[in-house]
N, C-alpha and C. Protein backbone atom coordinates (compact mmCIF):
# COMPACT_ATOMS: atom_id res chain seq x y z
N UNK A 1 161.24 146.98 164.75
CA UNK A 1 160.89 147.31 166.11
C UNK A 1 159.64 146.56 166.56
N UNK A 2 158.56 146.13 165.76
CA UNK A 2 157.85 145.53 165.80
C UNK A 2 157.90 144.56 166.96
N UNK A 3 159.22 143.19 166.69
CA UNK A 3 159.18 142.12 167.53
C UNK A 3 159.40 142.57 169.00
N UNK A 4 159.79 143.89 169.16
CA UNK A 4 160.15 144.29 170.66
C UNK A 4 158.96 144.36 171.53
N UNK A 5 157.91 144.58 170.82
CA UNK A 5 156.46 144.79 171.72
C UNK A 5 155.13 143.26 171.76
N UNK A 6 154.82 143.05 172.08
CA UNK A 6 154.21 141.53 172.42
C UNK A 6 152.89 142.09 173.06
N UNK A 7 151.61 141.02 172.69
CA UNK A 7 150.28 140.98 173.54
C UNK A 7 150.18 139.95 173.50
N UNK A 8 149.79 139.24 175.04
CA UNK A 8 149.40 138.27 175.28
C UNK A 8 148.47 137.91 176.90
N UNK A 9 147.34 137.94 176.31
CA UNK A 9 146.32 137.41 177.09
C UNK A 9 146.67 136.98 178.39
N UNK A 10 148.02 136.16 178.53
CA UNK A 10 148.08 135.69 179.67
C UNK A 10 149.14 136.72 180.65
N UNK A 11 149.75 137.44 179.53
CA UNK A 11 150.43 138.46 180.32
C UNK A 11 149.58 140.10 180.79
N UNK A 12 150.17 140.47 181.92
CA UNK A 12 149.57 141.69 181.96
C UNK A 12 147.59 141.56 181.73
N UNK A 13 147.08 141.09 181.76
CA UNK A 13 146.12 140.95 181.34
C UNK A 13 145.78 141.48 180.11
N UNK A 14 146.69 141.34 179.12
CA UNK A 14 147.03 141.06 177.40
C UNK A 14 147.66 142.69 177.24
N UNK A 15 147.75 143.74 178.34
CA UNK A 15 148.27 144.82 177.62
C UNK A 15 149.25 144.83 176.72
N UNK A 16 150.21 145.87 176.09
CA UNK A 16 151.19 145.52 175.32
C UNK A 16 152.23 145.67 176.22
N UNK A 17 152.94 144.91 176.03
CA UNK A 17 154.40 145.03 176.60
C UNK A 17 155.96 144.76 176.11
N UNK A 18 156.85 144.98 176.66
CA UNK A 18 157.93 145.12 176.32
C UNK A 18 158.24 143.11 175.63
N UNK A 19 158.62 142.75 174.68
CA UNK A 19 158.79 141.70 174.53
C UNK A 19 159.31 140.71 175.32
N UNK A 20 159.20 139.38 176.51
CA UNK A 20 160.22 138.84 176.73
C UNK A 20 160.11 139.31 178.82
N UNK A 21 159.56 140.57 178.56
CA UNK A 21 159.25 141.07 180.13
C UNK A 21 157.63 140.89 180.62
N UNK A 22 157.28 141.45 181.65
CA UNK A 22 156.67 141.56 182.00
C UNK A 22 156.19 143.41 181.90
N UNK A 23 157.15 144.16 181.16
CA UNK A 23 157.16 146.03 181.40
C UNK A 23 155.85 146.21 180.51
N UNK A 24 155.08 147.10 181.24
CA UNK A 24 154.24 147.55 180.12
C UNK A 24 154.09 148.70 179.22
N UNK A 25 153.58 148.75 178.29
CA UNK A 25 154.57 150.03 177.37
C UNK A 25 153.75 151.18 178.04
N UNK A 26 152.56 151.08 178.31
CA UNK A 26 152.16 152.26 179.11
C UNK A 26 153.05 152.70 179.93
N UNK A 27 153.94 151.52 181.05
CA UNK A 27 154.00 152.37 182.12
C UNK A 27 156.00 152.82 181.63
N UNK A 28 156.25 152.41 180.38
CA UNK A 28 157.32 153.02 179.71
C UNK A 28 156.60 154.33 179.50
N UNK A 29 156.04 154.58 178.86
CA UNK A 29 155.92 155.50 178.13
C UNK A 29 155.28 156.71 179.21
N UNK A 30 154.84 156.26 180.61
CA UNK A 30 154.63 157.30 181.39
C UNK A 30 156.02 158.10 182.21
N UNK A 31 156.56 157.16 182.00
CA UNK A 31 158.17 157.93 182.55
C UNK A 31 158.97 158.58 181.54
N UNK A 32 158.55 158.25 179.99
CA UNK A 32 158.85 159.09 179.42
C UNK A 32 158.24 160.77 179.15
N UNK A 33 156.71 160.39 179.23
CA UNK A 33 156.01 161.56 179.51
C UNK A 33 156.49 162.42 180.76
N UNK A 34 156.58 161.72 181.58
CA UNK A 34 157.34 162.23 183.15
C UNK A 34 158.62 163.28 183.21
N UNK A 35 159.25 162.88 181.88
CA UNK A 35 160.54 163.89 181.77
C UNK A 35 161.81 162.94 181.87
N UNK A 36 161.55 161.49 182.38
CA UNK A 36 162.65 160.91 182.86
C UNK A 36 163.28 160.36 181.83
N UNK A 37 164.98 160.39 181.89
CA UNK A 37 165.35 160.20 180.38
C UNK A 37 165.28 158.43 180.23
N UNK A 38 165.61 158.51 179.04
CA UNK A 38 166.50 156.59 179.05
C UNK A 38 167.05 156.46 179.61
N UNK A 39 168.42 156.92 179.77
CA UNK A 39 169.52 155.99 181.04
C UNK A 39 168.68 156.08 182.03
N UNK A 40 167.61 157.00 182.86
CA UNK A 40 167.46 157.18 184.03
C UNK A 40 166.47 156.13 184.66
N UNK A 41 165.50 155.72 183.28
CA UNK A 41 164.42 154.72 183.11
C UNK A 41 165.48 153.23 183.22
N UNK A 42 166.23 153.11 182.54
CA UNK A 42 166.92 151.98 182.26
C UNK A 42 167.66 152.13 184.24
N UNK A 43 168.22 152.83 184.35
CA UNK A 43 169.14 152.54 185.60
C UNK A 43 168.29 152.42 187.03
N UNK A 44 167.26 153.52 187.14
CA UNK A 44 166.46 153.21 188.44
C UNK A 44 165.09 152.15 188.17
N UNK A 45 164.61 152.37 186.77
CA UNK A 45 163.23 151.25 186.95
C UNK A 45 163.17 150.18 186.37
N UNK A 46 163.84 150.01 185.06
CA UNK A 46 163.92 148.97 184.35
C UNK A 46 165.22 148.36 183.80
N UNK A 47 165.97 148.17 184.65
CA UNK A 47 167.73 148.17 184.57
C UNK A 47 167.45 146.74 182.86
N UNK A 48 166.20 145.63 182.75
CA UNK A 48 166.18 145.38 181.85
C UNK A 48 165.80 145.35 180.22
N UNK A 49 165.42 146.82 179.95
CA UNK A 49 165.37 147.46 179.18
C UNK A 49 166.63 147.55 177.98
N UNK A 50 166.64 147.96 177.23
CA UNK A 50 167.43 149.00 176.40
C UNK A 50 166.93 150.23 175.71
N UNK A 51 167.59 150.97 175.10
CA UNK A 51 167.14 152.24 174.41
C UNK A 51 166.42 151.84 173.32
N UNK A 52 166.43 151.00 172.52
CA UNK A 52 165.80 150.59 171.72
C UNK A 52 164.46 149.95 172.20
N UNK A 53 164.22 149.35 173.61
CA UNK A 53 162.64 149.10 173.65
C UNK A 53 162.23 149.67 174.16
N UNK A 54 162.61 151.19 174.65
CA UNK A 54 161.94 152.42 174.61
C UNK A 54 161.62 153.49 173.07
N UNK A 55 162.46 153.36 172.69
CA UNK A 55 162.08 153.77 171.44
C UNK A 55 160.99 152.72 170.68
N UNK A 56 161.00 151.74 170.79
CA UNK A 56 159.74 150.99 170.67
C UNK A 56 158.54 151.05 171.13
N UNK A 57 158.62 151.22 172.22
CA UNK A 57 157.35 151.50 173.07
C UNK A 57 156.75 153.01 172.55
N UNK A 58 157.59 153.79 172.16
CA UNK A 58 157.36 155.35 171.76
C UNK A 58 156.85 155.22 170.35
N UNK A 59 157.68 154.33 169.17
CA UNK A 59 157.10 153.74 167.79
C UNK A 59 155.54 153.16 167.97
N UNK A 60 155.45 152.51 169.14
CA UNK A 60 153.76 151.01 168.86
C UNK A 60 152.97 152.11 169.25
N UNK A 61 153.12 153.41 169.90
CA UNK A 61 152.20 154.25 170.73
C UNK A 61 151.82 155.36 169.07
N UNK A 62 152.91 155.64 168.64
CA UNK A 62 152.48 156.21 167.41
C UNK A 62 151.91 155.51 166.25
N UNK A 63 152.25 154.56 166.65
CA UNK A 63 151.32 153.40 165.32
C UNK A 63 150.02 153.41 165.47
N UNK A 64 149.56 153.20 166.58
CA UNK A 64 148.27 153.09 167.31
C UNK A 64 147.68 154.09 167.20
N UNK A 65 148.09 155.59 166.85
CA UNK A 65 147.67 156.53 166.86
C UNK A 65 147.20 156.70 165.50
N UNK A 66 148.70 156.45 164.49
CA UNK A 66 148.55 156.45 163.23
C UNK A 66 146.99 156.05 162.78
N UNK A 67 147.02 154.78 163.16
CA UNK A 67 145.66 153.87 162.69
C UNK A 67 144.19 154.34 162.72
N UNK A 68 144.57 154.67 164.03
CA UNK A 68 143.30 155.49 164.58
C UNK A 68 142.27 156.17 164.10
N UNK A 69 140.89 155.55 163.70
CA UNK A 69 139.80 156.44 162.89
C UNK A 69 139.18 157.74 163.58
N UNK A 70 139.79 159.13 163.19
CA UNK A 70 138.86 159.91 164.34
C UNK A 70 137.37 160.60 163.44
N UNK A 71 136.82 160.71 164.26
CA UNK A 71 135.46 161.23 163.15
C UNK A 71 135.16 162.63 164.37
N UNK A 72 135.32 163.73 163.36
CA UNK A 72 134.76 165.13 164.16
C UNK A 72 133.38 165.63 163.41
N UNK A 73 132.39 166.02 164.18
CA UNK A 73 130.98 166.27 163.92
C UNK A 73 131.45 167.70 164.40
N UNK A 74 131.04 168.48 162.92
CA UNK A 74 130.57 169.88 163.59
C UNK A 74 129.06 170.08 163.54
N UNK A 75 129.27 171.45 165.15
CA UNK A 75 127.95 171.44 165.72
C UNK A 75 127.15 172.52 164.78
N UNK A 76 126.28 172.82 164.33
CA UNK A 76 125.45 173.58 163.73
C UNK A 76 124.40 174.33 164.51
């Protein structure tokens, strides 16, 4: 799933995006937050999509998370 997501500096102003497009996985992944399904994403906003580079975009968002160093300070 990896090759489905792309950064590049000259695109988007380097956000991540859908490989090959111009879609950005943010604004995938806000219509998924939205409630809106796949077909509905694929048929009204991104007819060039597939289910698989939504499920991608949903994979790079949990990777990113995965990675993520969090540091919690308790207060005393």
């Amino acid at each position: 799933m990896e090759h489905r997501i792309s950064v590049n500096p000259q695109i988007r102003f380097g956000k991540p995006c859908v490989s090959g497009t111009r879609i950005a996985v943010q604004e995938v992944l806000e219509l998924v937050e939205a409630g809106i399904s796949f077909s509905e994403i694929i048929e009204k906003y991104y007819p060039d999509l597939s289910v698989e580079d939504i499920r991608a975009c949903i994979q790079f968002a949990i990777n990113i998370i995965a990675a993520e160093e969090i540091h919690v300070s308790v207060a005393k």
